[in-house]
Structures are given as structure tokens and as C-alpha cells.
C-alpha atoms as a PDB file:
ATOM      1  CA  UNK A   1     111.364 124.003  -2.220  1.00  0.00           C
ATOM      2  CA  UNK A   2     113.561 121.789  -4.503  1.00  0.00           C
ATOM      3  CA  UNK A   3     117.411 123.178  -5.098  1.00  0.00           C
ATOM      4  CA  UNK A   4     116.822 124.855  -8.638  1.00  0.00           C
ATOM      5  CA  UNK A   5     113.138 126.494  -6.520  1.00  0.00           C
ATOM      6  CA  UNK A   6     115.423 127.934  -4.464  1.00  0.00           C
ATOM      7  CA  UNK A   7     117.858 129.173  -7.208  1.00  0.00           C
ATOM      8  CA  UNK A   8     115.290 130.505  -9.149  1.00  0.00           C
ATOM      9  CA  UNK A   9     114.283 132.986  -6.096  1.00  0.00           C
ATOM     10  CA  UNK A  10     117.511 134.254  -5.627  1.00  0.00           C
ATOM     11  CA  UNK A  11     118.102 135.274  -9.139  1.00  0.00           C
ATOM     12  CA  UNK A  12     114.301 137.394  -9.526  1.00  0.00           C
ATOM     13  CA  UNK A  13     114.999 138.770  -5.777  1.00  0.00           C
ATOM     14  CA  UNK A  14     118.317 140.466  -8.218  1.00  0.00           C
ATOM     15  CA  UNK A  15     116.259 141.689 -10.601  1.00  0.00           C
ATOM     16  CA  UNK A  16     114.624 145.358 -10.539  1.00  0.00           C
ATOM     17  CA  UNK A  17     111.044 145.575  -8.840  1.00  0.00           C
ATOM     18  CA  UNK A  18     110.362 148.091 -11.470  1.00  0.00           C
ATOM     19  CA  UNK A  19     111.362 148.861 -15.111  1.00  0.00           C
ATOM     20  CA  UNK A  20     111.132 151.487 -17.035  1.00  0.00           C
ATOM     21  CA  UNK A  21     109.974 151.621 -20.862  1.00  0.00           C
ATOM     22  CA  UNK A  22     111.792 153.864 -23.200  1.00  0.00           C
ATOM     23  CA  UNK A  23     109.361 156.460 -25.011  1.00  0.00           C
ATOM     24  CA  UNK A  24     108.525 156.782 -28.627  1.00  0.00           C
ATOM     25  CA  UNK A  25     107.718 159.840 -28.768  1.00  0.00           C
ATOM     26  CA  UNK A  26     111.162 160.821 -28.982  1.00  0.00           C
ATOM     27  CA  UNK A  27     111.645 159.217 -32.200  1.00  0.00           C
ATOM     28  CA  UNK A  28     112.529 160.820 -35.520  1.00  0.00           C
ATOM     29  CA  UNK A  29     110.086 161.395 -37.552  1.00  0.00           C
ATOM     30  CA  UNK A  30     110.230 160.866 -41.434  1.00  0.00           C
ATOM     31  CA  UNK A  31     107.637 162.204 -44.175  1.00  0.00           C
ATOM     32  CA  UNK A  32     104.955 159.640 -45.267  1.00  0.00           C
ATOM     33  CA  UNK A  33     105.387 158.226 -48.884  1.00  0.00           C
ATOM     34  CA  UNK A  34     109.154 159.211 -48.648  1.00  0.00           C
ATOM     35  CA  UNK A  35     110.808 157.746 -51.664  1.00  0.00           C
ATOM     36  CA  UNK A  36     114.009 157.633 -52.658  1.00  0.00           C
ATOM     37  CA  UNK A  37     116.550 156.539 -55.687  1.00  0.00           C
ATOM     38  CA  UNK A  38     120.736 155.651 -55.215  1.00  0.00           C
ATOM     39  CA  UNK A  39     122.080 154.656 -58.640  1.00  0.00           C
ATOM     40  CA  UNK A  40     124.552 152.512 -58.003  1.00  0.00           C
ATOM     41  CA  UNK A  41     126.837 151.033 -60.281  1.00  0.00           C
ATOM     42  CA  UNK A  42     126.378 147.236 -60.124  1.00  0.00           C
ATOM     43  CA  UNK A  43     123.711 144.799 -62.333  1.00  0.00           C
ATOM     44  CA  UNK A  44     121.845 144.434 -59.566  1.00  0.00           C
ATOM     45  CA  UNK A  45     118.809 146.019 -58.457  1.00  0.00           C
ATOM     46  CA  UNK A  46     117.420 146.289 -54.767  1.00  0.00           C
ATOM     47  CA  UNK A  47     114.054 147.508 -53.480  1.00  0.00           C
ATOM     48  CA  UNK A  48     112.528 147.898 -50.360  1.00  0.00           C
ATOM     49  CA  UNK A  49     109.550 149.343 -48.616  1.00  0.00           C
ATOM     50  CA  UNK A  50     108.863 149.950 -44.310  1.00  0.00           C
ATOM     51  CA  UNK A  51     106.035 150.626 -42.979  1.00  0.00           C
ATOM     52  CA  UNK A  52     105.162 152.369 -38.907  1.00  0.00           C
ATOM     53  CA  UNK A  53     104.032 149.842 -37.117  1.00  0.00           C
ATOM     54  CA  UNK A  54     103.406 149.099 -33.450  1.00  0.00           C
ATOM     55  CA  UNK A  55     106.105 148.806 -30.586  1.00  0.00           C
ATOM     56  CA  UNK A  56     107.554 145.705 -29.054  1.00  0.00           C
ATOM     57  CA  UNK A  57     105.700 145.840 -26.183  1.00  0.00           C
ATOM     58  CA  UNK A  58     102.484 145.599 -28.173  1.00  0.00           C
ATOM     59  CA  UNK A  59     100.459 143.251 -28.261  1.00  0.00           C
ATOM     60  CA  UNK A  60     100.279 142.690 -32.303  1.00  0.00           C
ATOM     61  CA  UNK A  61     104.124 142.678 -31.828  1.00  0.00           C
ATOM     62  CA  UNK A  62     104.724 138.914 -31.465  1.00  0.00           C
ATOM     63  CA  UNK A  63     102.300 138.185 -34.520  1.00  0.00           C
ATOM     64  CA  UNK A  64     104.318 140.954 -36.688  1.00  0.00           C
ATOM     65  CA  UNK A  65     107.389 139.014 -36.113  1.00  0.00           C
ATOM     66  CA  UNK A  66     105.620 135.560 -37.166  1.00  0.00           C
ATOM     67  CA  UNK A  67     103.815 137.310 -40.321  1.00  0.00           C
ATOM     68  CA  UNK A  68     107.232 138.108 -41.437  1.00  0.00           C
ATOM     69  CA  UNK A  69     108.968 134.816 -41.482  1.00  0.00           C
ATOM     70  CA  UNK A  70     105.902 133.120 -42.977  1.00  0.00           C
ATOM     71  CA  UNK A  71     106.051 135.579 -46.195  1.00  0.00           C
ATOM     72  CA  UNK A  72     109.394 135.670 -46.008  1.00  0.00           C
ATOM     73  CA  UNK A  73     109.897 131.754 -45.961  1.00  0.00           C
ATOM     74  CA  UNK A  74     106.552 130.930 -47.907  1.00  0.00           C
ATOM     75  CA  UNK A  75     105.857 133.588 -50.200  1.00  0.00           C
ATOM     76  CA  UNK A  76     108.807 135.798 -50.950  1.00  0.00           C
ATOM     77  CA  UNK A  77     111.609 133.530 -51.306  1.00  0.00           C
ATOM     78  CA  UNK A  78     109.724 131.171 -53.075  1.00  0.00           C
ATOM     79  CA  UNK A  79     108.106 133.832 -55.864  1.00  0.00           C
ATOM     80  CA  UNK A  80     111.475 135.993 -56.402  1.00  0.00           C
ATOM     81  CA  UNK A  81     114.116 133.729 -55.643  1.00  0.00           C
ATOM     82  CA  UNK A  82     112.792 130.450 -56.994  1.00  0.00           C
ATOM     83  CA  UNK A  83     110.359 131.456 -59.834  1.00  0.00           C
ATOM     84  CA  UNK A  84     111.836 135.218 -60.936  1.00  0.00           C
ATOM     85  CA  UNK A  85     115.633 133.850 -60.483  1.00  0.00           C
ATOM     86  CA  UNK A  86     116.686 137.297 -57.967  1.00  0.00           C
ATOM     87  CA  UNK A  87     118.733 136.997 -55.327  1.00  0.00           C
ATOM     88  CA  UNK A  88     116.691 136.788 -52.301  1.00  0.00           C
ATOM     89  CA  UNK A  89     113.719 138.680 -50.767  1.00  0.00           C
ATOM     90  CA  UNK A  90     111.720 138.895 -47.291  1.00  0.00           C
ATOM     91  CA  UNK A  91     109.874 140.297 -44.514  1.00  0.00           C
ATOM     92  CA  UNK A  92     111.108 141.934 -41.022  1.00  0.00           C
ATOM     93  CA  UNK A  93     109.758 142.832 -38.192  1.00  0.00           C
ATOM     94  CA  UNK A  94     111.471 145.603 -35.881  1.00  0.00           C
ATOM     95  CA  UNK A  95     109.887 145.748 -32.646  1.00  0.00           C
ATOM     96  CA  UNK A  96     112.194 148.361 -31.435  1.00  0.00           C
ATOM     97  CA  UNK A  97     111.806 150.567 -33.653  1.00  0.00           C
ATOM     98  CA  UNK A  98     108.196 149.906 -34.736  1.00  0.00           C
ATOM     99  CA  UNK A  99     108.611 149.028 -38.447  1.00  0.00           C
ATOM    100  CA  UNK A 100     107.604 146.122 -41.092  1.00  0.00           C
ATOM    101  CA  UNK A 101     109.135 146.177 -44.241  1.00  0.00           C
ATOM    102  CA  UNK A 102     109.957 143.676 -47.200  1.00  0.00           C
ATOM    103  CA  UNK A 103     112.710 144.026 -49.918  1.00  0.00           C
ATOM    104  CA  UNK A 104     114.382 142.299 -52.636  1.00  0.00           C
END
């Protein structure tokens, strides 16, 4: 085996055998269609919306993440940024704690 083989073994013989995945059952749960309003006293307005979604380890994870920069890069920014003049707008992806959501 070549020097950086041999490196290579060492450093995975350091690492655990096994791991253990946190649960998500213990999670708090929130009522569906929750909605809520915070006036707040500037001339600009924010919105947002999250939706459950699957865990990191899923498999649809990895896509999640790509779905978001792709509407966030060419669809949101460019329709409420560019063409309606707001601030900014986009799409994220939270593995960890299972969500998708968009806001401007």
C-alpha cells in the first residue's frame, strides 16, 4: 500500500465501528396549518412557509437540498427580486430537522 493507503487506514481504524442515529420521534410537534402574524414596525414585509419533510438520512434528502437552490437561484430570486423589486426570496432544505420552506 502507497503512504497516503496506509494513512487512510489508520484514520477509519479511529473512527467508531458503530454509530448511532438520533430519533425523531422526540421532536416537538406543532399543529398543521399553524399560522401566524408579528406586526412589526418597519416598511417591509416578510413571509414564509415550512413544510415536514423527510430526515437527513433519507434518501429524498440530498434531492431536497438541490430542489431548493434551483428555485431559490432560478425561480425565486429571479421572480421577486428581479421582476417584483423585494428584497430577496428562496428555498431551504433542513435535513436535521426535516423541513422545506421558502420565504420572502
Amino acid at each position: 500500500p502507497t503512504p497516503n493507503q496506509e494513512a487512510l487506514h489508520r484514520f477509519l481504524n479511529t473512527l467508531p465501528r458503530e454509530v448511532s442515529v438520533p430519533s425523531t420521534s422526540q421532536q416537538k410537534q406543532y399543529p398543521r396549518n399553524a399560522k401566524s402574524f408579528f406586526p412589526l414596525p418597519y416598511q417591509v414585509y416578510y413571509s414564509a412557509r415550512a413544510v415536514p419533510t423527510v430526515s437527513y438520512t433519507d434518501t429524498s434528502s440530498a434531492p431536497l437540498e438541490i430542489l431548493a437552490k434551483l428555485l431559490t437561484f432560478k425561480q425565486l430570486h429571479p421572480e421577486i427580486r428581479e421582476k417584483g423589486g423585494a428584497y430577496g426570496g428562496g428555498a431551504y432544505a433542513r435535513g436535521l430537522g426535516g423541513l422545506f420552506g421558502m420565504y420572502s
